[in-house]
Protein backbone atom coordinates (compact mmCIF):
# COMPACT_ATOMS: atom_id res chain seq x y z
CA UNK A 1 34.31 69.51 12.92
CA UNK A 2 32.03 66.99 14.65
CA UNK A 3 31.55 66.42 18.17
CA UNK A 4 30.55 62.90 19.58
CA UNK A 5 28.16 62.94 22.19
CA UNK A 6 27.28 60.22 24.44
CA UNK A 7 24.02 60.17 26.34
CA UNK A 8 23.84 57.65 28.81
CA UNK A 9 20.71 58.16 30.49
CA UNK A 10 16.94 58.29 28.79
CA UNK A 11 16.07 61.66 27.49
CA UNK A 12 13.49 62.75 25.41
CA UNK A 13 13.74 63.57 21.91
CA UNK A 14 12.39 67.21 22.51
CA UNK A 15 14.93 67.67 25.23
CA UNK A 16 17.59 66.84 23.31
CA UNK A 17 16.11 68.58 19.67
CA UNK A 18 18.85 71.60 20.08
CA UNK A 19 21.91 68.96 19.95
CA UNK A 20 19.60 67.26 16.41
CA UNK A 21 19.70 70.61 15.09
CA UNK A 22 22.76 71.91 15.62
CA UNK A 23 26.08 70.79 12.85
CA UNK A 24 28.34 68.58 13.54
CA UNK A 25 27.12 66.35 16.80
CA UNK A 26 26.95 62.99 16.21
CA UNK A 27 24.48 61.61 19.27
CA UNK A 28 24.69 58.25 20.38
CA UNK A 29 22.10 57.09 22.71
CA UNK A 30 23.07 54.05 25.11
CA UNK A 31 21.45 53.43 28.08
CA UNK A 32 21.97 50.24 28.99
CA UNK A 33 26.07 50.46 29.33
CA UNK A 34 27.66 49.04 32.47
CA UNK A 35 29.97 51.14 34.54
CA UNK A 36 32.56 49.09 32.94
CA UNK A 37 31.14 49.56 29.74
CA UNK A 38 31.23 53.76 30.13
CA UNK A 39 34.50 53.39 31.07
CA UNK A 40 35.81 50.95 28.20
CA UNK A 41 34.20 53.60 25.58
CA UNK A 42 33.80 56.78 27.56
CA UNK A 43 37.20 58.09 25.54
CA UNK A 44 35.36 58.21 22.11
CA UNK A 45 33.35 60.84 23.05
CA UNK A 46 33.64 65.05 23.30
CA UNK A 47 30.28 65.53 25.45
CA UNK A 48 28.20 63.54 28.13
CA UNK A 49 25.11 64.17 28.62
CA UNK A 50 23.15 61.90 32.24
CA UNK A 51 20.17 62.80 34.66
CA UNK A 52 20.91 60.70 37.71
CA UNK A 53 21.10 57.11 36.97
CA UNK A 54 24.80 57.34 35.47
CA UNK A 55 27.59 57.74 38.04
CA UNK A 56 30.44 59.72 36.74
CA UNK A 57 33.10 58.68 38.94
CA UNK A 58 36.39 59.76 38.88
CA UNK A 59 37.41 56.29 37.52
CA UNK A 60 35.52 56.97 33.92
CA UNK A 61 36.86 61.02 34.29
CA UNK A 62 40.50 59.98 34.21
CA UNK A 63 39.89 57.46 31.02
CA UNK A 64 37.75 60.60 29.49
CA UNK A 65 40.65 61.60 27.87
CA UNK A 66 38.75 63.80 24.97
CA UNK A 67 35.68 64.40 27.30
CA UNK A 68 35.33 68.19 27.18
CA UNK A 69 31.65 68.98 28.91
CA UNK A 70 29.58 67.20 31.14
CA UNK A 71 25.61 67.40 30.94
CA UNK A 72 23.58 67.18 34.01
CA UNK A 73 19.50 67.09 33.10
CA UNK A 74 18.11 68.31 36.37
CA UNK A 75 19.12 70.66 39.51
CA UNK A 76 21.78 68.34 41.79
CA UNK A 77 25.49 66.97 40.47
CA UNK A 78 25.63 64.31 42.98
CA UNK A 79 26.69 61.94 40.40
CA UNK A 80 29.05 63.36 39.29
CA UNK A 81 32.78 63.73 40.46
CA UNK A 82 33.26 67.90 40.25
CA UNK A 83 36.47 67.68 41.63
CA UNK A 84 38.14 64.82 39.28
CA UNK A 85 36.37 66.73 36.43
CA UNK A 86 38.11 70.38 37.34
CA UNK A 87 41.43 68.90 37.26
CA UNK A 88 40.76 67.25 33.60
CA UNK A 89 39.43 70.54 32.91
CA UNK A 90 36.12 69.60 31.81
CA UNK A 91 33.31 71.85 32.66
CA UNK A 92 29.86 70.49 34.31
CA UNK A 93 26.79 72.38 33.48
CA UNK A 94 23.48 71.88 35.06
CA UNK A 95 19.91 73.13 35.14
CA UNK A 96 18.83 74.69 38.16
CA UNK A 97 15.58 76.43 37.14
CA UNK A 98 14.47 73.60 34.70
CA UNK A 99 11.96 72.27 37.24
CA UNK A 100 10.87 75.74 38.95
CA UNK A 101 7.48 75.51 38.05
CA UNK A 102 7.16 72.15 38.20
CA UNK A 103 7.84 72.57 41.95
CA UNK A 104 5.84 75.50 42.62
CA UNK A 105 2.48 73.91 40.96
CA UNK A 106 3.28 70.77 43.10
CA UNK A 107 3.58 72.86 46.08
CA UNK A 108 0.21 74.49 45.45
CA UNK A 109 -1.51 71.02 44.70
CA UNK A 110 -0.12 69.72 47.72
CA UNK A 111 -1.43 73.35 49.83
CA UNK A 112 -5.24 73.20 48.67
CA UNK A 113 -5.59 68.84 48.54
CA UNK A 114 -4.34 69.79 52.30
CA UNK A 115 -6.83 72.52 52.99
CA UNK A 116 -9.76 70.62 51.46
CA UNK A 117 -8.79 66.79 52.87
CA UNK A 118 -9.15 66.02 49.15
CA UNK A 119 -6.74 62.88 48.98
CA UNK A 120 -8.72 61.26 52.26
CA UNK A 121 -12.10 62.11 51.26
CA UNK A 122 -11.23 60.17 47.27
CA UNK A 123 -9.93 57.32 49.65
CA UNK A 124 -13.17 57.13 51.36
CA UNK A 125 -14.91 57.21 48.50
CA UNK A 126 -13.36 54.21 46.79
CA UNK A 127 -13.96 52.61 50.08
CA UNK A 128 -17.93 53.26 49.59
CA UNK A 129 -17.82 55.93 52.63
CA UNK A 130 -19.79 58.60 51.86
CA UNK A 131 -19.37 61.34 54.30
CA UNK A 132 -19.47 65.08 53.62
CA UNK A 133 -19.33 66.12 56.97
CA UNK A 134 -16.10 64.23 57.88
CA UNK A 135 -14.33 65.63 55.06
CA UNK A 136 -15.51 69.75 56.23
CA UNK A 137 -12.27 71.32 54.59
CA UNK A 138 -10.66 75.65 55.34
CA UNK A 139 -10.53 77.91 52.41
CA UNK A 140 -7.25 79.21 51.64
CA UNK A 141 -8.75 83.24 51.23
CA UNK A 142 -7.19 85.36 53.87
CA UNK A 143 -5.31 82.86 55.30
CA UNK A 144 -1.56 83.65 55.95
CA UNK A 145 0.91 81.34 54.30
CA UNK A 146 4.22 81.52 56.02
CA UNK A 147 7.44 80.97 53.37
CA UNK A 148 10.32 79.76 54.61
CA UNK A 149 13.45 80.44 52.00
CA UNK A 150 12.18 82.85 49.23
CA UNK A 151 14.21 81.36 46.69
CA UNK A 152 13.17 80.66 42.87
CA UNK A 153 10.54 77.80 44.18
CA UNK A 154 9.59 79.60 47.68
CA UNK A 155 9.01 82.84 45.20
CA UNK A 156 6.74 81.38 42.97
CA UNK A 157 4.89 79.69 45.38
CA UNK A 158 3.84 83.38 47.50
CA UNK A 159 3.06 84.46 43.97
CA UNK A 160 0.61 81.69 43.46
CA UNK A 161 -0.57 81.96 46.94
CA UNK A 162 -1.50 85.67 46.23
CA UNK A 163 -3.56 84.35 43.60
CA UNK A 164 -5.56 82.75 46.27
CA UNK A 165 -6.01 86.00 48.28
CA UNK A 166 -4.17 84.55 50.81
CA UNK A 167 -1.64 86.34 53.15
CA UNK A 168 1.97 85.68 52.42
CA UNK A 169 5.26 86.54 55.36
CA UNK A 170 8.47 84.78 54.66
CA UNK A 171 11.84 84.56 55.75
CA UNK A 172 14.41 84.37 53.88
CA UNK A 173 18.46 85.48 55.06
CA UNK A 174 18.84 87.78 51.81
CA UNK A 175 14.81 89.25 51.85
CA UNK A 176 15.13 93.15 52.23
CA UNK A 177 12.18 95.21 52.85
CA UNK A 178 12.28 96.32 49.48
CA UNK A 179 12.28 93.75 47.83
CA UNK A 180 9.29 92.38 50.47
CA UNK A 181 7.10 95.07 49.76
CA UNK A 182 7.65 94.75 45.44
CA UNK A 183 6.56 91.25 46.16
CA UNK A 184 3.46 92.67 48.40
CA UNK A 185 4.38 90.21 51.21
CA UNK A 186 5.46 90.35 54.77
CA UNK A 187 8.69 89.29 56.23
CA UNK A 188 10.14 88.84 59.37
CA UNK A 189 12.20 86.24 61.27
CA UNK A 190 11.76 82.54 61.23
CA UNK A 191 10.22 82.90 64.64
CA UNK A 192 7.54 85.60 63.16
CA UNK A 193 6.67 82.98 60.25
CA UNK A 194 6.29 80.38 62.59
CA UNK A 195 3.76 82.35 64.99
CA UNK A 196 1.85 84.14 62.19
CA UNK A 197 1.09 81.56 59.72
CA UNK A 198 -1.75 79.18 59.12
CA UNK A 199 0.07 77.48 56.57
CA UNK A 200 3.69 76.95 56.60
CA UNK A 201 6.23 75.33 53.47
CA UNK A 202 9.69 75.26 53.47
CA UNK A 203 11.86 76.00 50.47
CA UNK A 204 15.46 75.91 51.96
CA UNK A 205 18.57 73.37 50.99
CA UNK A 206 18.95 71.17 53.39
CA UNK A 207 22.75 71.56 55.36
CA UNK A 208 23.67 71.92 58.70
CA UNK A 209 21.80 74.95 59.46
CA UNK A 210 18.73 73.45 58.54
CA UNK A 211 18.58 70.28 59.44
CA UNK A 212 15.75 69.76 61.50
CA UNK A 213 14.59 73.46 60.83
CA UNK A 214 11.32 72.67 62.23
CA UNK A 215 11.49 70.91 65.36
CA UNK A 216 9.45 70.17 68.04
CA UNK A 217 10.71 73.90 69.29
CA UNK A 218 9.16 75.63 66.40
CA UNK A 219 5.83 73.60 66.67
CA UNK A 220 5.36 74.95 70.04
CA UNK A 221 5.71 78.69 68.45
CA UNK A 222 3.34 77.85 65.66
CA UNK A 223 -0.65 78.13 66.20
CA UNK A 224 -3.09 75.60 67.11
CA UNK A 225 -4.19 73.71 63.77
CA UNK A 226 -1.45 74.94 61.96
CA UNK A 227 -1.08 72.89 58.82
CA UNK A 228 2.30 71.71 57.03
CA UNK A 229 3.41 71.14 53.69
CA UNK A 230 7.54 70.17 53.11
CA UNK A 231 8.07 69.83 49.31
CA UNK A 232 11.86 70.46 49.27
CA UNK A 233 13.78 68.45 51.00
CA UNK A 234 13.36 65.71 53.30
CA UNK A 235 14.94 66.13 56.90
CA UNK A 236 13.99 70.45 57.09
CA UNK A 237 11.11 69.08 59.80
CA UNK A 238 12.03 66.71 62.36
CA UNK A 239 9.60 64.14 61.35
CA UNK A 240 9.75 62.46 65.29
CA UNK A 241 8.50 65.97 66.44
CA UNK A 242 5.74 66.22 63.37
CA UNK A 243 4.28 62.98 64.48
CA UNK A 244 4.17 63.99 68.22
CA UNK A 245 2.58 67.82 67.21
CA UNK A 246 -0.04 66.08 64.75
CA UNK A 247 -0.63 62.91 67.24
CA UNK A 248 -1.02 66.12 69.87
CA UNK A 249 -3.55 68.06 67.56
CA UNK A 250 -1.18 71.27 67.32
CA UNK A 251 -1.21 70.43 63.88
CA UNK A 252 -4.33 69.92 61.49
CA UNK A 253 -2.57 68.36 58.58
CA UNK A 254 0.57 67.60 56.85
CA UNK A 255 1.60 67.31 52.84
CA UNK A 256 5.01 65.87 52.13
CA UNK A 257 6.71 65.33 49.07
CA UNK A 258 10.22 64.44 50.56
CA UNK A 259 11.55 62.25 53.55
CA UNK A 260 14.80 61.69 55.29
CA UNK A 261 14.63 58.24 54.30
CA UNK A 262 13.31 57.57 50.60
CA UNK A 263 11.65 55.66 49.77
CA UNK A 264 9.43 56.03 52.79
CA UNK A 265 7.71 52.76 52.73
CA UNK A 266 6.03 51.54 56.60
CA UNK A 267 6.49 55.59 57.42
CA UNK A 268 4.67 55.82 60.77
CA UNK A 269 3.60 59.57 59.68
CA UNK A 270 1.82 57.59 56.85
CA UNK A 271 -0.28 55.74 59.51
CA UNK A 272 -2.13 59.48 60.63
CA UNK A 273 -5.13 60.47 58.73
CA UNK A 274 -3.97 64.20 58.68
CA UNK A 275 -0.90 63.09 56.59
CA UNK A 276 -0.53 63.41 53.03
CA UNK A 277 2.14 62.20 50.74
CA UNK A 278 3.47 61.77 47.13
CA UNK A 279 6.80 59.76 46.51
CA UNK A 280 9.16 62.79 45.49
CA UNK A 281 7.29 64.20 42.53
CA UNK A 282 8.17 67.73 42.26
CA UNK A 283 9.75 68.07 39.43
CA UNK A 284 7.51 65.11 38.02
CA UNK A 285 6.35 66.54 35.25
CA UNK A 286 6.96 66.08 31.50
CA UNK A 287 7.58 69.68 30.92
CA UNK A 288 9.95 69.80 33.75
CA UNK A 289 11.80 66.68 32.42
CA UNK A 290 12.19 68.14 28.94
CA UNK A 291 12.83 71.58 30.38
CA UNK A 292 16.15 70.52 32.17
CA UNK A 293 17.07 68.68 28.96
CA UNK A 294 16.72 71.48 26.69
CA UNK A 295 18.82 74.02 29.21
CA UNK A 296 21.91 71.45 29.45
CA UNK A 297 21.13 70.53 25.58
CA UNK A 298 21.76 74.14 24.69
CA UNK A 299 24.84 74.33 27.19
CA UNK A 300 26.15 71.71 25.58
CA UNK A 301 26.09 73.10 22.11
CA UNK A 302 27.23 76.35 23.26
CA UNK A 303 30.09 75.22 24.47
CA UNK A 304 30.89 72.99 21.28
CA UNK A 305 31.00 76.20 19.68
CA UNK A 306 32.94 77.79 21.36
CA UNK A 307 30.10 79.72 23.42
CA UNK A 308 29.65 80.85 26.57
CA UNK A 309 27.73 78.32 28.81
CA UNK A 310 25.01 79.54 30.99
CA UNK A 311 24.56 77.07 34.54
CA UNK A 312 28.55 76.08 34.79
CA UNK A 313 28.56 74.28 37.99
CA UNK A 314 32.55 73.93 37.98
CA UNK A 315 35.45 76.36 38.06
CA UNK A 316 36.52 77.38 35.01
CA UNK A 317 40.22 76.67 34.66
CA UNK A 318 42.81 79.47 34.93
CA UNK A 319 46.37 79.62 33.75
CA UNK A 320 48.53 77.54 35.91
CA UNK A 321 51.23 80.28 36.38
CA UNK A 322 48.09 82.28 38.09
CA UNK A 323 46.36 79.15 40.17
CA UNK A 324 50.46 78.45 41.57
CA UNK A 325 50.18 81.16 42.98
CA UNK A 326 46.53 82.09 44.16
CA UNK A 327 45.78 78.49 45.19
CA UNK A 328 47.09 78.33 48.59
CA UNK A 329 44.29 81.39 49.27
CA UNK A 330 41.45 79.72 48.57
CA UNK A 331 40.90 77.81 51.63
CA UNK A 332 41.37 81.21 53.78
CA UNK A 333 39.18 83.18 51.28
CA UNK A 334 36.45 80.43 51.85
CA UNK A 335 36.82 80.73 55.56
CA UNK A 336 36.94 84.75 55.83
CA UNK A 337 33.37 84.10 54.19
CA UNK A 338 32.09 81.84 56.15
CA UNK A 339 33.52 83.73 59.27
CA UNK A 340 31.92 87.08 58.33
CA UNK A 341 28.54 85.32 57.97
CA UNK A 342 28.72 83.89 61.10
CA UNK A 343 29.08 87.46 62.38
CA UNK A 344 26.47 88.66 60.39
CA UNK A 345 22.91 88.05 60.73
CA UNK A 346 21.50 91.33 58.56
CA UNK A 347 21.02 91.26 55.49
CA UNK A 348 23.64 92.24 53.49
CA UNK A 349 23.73 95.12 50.87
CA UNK A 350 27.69 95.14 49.59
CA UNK A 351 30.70 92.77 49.62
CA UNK A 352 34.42 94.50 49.47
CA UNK A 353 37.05 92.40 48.88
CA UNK A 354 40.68 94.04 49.37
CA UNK A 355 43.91 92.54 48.07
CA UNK A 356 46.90 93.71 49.22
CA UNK A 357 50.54 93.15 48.66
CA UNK A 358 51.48 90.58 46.32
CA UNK A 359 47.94 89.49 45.75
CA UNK A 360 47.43 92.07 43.72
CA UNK A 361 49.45 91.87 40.89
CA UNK A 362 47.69 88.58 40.23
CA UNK A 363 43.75 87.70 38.78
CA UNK A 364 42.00 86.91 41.63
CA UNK A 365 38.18 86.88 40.27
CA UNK A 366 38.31 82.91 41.43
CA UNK A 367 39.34 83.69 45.37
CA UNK A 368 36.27 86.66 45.00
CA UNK A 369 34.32 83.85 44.14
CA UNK A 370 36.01 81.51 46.54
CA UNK A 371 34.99 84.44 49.15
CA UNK A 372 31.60 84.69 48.02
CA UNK A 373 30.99 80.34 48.11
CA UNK A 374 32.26 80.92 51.67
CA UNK A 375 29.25 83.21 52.31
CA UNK A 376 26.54 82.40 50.72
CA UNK A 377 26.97 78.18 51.60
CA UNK A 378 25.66 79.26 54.97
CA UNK A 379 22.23 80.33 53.72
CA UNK A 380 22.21 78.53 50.03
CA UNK A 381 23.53 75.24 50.77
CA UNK A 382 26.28 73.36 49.06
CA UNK A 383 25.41 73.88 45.99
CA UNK A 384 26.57 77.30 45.87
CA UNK A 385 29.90 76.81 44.27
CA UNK A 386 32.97 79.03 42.87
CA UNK A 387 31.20 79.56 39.30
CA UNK A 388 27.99 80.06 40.29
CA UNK A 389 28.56 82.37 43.38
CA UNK A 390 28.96 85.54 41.44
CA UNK A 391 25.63 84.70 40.18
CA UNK A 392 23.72 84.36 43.15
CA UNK A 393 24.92 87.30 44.77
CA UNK A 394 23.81 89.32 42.05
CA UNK A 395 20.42 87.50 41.57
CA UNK A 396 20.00 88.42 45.57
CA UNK A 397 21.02 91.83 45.00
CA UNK A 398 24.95 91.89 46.45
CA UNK A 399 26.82 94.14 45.37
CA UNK A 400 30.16 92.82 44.94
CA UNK A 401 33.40 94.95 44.60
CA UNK A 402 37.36 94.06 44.09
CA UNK A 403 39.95 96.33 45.65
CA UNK A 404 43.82 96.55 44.61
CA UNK A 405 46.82 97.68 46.61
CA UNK A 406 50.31 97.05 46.38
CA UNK A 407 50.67 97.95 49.81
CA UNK A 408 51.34 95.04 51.79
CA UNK A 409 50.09 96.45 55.46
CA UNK A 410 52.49 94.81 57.39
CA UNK A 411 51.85 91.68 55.35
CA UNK A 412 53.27 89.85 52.27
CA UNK A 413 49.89 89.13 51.71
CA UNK A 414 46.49 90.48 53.42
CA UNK A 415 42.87 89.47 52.18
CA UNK A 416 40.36 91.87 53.66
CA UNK A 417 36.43 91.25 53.10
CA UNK A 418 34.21 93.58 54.19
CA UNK A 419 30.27 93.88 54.27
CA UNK A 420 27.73 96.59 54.32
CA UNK A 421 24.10 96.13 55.97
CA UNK A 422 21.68 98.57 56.95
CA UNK A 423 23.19 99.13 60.33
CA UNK A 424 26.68 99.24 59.54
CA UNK A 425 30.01 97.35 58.49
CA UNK A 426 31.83 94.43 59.04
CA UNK A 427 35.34 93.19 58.39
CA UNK A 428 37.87 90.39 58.43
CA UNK A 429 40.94 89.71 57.10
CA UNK A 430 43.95 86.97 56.95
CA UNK A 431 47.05 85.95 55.66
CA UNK A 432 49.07 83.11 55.23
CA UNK A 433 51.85 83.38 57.80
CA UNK A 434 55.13 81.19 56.22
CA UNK A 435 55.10 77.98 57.92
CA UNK A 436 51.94 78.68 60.01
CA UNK A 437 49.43 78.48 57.32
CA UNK A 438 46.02 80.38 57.62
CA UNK A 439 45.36 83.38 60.00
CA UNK A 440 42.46 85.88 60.57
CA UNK A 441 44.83 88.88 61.59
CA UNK A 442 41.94 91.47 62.26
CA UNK A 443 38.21 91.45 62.95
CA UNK A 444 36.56 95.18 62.87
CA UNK A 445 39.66 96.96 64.52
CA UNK A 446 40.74 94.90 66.51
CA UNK A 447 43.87 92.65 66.65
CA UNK A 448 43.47 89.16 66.86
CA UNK A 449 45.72 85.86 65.61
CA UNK A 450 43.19 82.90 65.56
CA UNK A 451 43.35 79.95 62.94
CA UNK A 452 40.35 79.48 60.85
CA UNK A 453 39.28 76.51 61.75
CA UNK A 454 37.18 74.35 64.05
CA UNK A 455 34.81 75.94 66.38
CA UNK A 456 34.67 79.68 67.31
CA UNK A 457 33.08 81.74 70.06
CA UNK A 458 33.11 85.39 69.71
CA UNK A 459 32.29 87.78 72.08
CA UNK A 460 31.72 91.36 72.75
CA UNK A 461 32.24 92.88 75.93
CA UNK A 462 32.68 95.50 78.41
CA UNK A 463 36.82 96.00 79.00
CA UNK A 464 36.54 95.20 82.60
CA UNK A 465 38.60 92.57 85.44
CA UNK A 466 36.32 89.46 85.30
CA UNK A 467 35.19 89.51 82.48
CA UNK A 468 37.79 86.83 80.97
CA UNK A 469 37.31 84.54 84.19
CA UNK A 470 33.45 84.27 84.32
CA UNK A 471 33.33 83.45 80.89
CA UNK A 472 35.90 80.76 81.28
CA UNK A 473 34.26 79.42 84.76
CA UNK A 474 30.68 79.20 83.09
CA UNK A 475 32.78 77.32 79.79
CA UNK A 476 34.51 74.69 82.37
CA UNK A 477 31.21 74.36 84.33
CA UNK A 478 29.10 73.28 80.77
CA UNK A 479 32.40 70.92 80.27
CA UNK A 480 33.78 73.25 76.86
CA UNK A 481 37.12 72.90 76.54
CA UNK A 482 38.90 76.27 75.60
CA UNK A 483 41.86 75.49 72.88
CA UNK A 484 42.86 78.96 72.58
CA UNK A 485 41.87 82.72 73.50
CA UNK A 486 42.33 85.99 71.98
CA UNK A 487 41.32 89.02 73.26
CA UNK A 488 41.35 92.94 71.88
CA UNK A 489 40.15 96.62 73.25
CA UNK A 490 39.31 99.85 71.34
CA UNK A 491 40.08 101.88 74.95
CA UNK A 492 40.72 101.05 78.52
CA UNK A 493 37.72 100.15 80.14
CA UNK A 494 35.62 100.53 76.74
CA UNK A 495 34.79 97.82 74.28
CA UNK A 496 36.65 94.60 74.13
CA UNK A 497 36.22 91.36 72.16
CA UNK A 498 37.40 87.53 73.21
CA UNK A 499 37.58 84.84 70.47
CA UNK A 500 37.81 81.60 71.43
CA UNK A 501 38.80 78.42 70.15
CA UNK A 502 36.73 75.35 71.95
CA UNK A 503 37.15 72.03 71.73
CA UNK A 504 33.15 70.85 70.31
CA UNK A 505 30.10 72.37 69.29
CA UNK A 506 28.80 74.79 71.79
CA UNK A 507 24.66 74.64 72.40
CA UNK A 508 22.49 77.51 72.15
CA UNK A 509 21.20 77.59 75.43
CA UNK A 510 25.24 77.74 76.52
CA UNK A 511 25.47 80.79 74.23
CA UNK A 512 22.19 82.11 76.29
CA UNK A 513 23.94 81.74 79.30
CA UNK A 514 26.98 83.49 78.03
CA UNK A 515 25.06 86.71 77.05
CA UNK A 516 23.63 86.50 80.59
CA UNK A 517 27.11 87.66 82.41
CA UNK A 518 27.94 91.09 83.59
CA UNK A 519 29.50 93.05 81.18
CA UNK A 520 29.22 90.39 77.66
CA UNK A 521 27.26 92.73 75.27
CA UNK A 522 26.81 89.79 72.55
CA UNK A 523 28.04 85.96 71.94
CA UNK A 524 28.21 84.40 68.61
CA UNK A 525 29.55 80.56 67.86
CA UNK A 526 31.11 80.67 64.48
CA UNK A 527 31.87 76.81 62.88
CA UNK A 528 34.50 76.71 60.19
C-alpha cells in the first residue's frame, strides 16, 4: 500500500531520511502552496508533515478527507486546529524533547557570556575600545544558580551548571526531596530561589500562573547584583519591573532569549548596557532542527504501519457508543482537577480516581486523563493535554490509580479524585445532577453543592457565631461580590469550611486579610 505524504514546510533531508527509507510513502515536497492551494489538494494526501509556517486550519481539516496523521516538527501545535482534527479523527503528533539540548546549551551560553560581559566587551572591541578593566567579569564556581521549573530544559541546565561547580536550588511544583537530593541540588520555594541565588533562569510555560512570575515583588526578594537570564518564554519577568531593578542596580545583568513582544525591535531593555539578547534562538540549532524532524518522521511512519505513535498530542478516538456516554463528564473531570490543585500546594505522591454507579460499567481511561489535564495544566501549562497527561504524571513520578464500583452512593453517577502528599489526603467529587449540570457534591468530608465554575474562595475555619459575618463584612468592604455560599462542620464548635462563589478575581493581599480574622485557619482562591 502507499501512503502520500505532503510536506508543506522546509525540512531537511536527514530529518525526513526515516519517511525515504521506509516502503510505500510517496513524499511530495511543496512549500510554496497558498492556503488556497493546501486546501484545493490537501485531499490527495494520507500524512502532513509542517513546522510553523503552515496553518492547519479547520477549513483545510474538513476538505482532508483521507488525511490520517498530522506532523508537527518542533515542541508547540499552535498551528494547528486540535480540535477540528479530533473530530476527523486524525491524530497530531509532535516533538517535545527534539530541541532539549538545544535549549539547555543556549541557556548555558547565555549564563557565562552574562557572567563574563563577553557580548559588550566584542562590541567594544569592534568599536576600537580597548578596556580590560571595564569588562572585570564573576566566575560561575560556587556560585548558586537558582532554577525555576525543573522540567526537561530547567534539568539539564542544573546538570550543566554542576559542571561548573556551581550551586544549584530550584523550584519546581512536582520536585520531591528525593528526587532533589539524586540530582545533588537544593530546593525550596520560589521565594527561597529568589533570596538564595546569584543567578536565576526560568524554565516554566508561560499561563496564568506565571505570567509575570518575576515581578518587581520578587526583585525586591532577590540579592543585590543578582543577574538574570529568561530563555523560555517571553512575559515569565515583567520586563517594566526588569528595567526599573537593572536601571536601580539590584540587578548586574540580564540575558534574554524571549520577549512578550517578538520581534523586540526599539526594546528599551536593549538600550541598558547590562542587557543581553539573541532573537529567539533556542532551539536554533541544526541538530535541533533535524532532531524534531526525525521524532515526527518516525511518528509518522509508525503510524502508517499501523504502529504505536510516541508524542500524540490529540485524543485518540474511542467508540462512539462509549464517548455518548462518558462525554458529558469530561468538563467536570477537568474541573475536579483543577479544583484539587487549587487545594493542594504539596507535592503530590498518588492520584485515585473512583467511579461509581453507572460510570463504571463504561472505559473511562479518557476522563482519568481528562482528570489528570485538569491537574497538571496548573503547573505544566496548556500543553498538557488528554493524551499526553498520563505521560507526564508518570515522568513526574504520580502514581495514578482507577477505582470501580457499581455502587452509586446516593448518586447515578459520582466521580471521586483523591490525592496523596506527604502530609496527608485530599478529595473531591461531583456529579451531574439532571437538568442542573455539573456539581462538586463533597470536598474532604464535608457536604457542599457548589458549581464548578468561575471563581472560588475556600476557607477553613473554627465552627463559631461570626465567623460567616466577618468574612462577608471584610468581602463587601474590598467591594467582592459573594454569588453564592456553602458552608459544612465535622462537630459543633469544631472545624468548619465556607466555599464561596464571588463575582471577580480576588487579590492576594485580600486573601491575607482573610487569614487575618478570628477563627479562619486557612483561605485559598480556586479559579475554574
Amino acid at each position: 500500500m502507499t501512503f502520500n505524504i505532503l510536506i508543506s514546510d522546509p525540512l531537511s533531508e536527514d530529518g525526513i531520511y526515516p519517511l525515504r527509507q521506509a516502503e510505500g510513502m510517496n513524499i511530495v515536497i511543496e512549500t510554496g502552496w497558498s492556503p488556497e492551494d493546501l486546501a484545493n489538494r490537501i485531499s490527495e494526501f494520507d500524512a502532513l508533515l509542517v513546522r510553523s509556517q503552515t496553518q492547519v486550519t479547520a477549513e483545510i481539516i474538513a476538505k482532508a478527507t483521507n488525511l490520517k496523521i498530522i506532523g508537527r516538527a518542533g515542541v508547540g501545535v499552535d498551528n494547528i486546529d486540535l480540535t477540528a482534527a479530533t473530530e476527523h479523527g486524525i491524530i497530531v503528533v509532535n516533538a517535545p524533547d527534539g530541541n532539549t539540548n538545544s535549549a539547555a546549551e543556549h541557556t548555558m551560553a547565555m549564563l557565562m557570556s552574562l557572567a563574563r560581559k563577553i557580548p559588550q566587551a566584542f562590541h567594544a572591541l569592534k568599536n576600537n575600545e580597548w578596556d580590560r578593566k571595564k569588562y572585570v567579569g564573576v566566575e560561575l564556581k560556587n556560585k548558586t544558580l537558582g532554577v525555576i521549573g525543573l522540567g526537561r530544559i530547567g534539568a539539564e541546565v542544573a546538570a550543566r551548571a554542576q559542571g561548573q561547580r556551581m550551586n544549584v536550588i530550584a523550584y519546581d511544583p512536582f520536585l520531591t526531596a528525593e528526587k532533589a537530593l539524586k540530582m545533588g541540588i537544593d530546593f525550596g520555594s520560589v521565594e527561597d530561589v529568589l533570596r538564595k541565588a546569584d543567578f536565576i533562569t526560568v524554565h516554566t510555560p508561560l499561563m496564568k500562573e506565571t505570567k509575570h512570575l518575576i515581578n518587581a515583588e520578587a526583585f525586591r526578594l532577590m540579592k543585590d547584583g543578582v543577574q538574570i537570564i529568561n530563555c523560555a518564554r517571553g512575559g515569565i519577568i515583567d520586563e517594566e519591573a526588569l528595567y526599573d531593578a537593572i536601571v536601580s542596580k539590584k540587578v548586574d545583568g540580564a540575558a534574554l532569549d524571549v520577549f512578550e513582544q517578538e520581534p523586540a525591535v526599539n526594546h528599551k531593555l536593549l538600550t541598558l548596557a547590562e542587557v543581553i539578547a539573541t532573537p529567539h534562538l533556542g532551539a536554533s540549532t541544526i541538530e535541533a532542527q533535524e532532531s524534531v524532524a526525525i521524532d515526527v518522521s518516525q511518528d509518522v511512519v509508525n503510524f502508517l504501519n499501523g504502529g504505536v505513535v510516541r508524542n500524540p498530542v490529540n485524543l485518540p478516538s474511542v467508540s462512539k457508543e462509549v464517548m455518548l456516554k462518558i462525554e458529558p463528564y469530561f468538563n467536570l473531570s477537568e474541573k475536579l482537577g483543577a479544583f484539587l490543585m487549587g487545594l493542594t500546594d504539596e507535592v503530590i505522591r498518588e492520584v485515585n480516581i473512583y467511579y461509581s454507579g453507572d460510570l463504571a460499567g463504561f472505559e473511562v481511561s479518557p476522563l482519568t486523563r481528562n482528570t489528570l489535564k485538569g491537574m497538571l495544566k496548573r503547573h505544566l501549562g496548556e500543553h498538557v493535554n488528554e493524551v499526553n497527561a498520563k505521560f507526564f504524571a508518570d515522568r513526574i513520578g504520580i502514581q495514578v490509580n482507577e477505582h470501580k464500583s457499581t455502587a452509586s452512593k446516593g448518586f447515578t453517577n459520582l466521580l471521586t479524585v483523591e490525592v496523596t502528599t506527604e502530609s496527608g489526603t485530599r478529595r473531591v467529587a461531583g456529579t451531574l445532577l439532571n437538568g442542573l449540570g455539573a456539581r462538586i457534591v463533597k470536598v474532604d468530608n464535608y457536604i457542599v453543592d457548589v458549581v464548578p465554575e468561575g471563581h472560588i474562595v475556600f476557607i477553613k475555619h473554627k465552627d463559631q457565631p461570626g465567623a460567616i459575618g466577618r468574612v462577608g463584612t471584610l468581602l463587601a468592604k474590598e467591594n467582592i461580590n459573594i454569588a453564592t455560599m456553602q458552608v459544612g462542620r465535622s462537630t459543633l464548635g469544631g472545624d468548619a469550611i465556607m466555599m464561596l462563589t464571588i463575582d471577580k478575581h480576588i487579590e492576594p493581599n485580600e486573601i491575607e486579610r482573610l487569614k487575618e480574622l478570628e477563627d479562619i485557619y486557612d483561605v485559598t482562591a480556586i479559579g475554574l
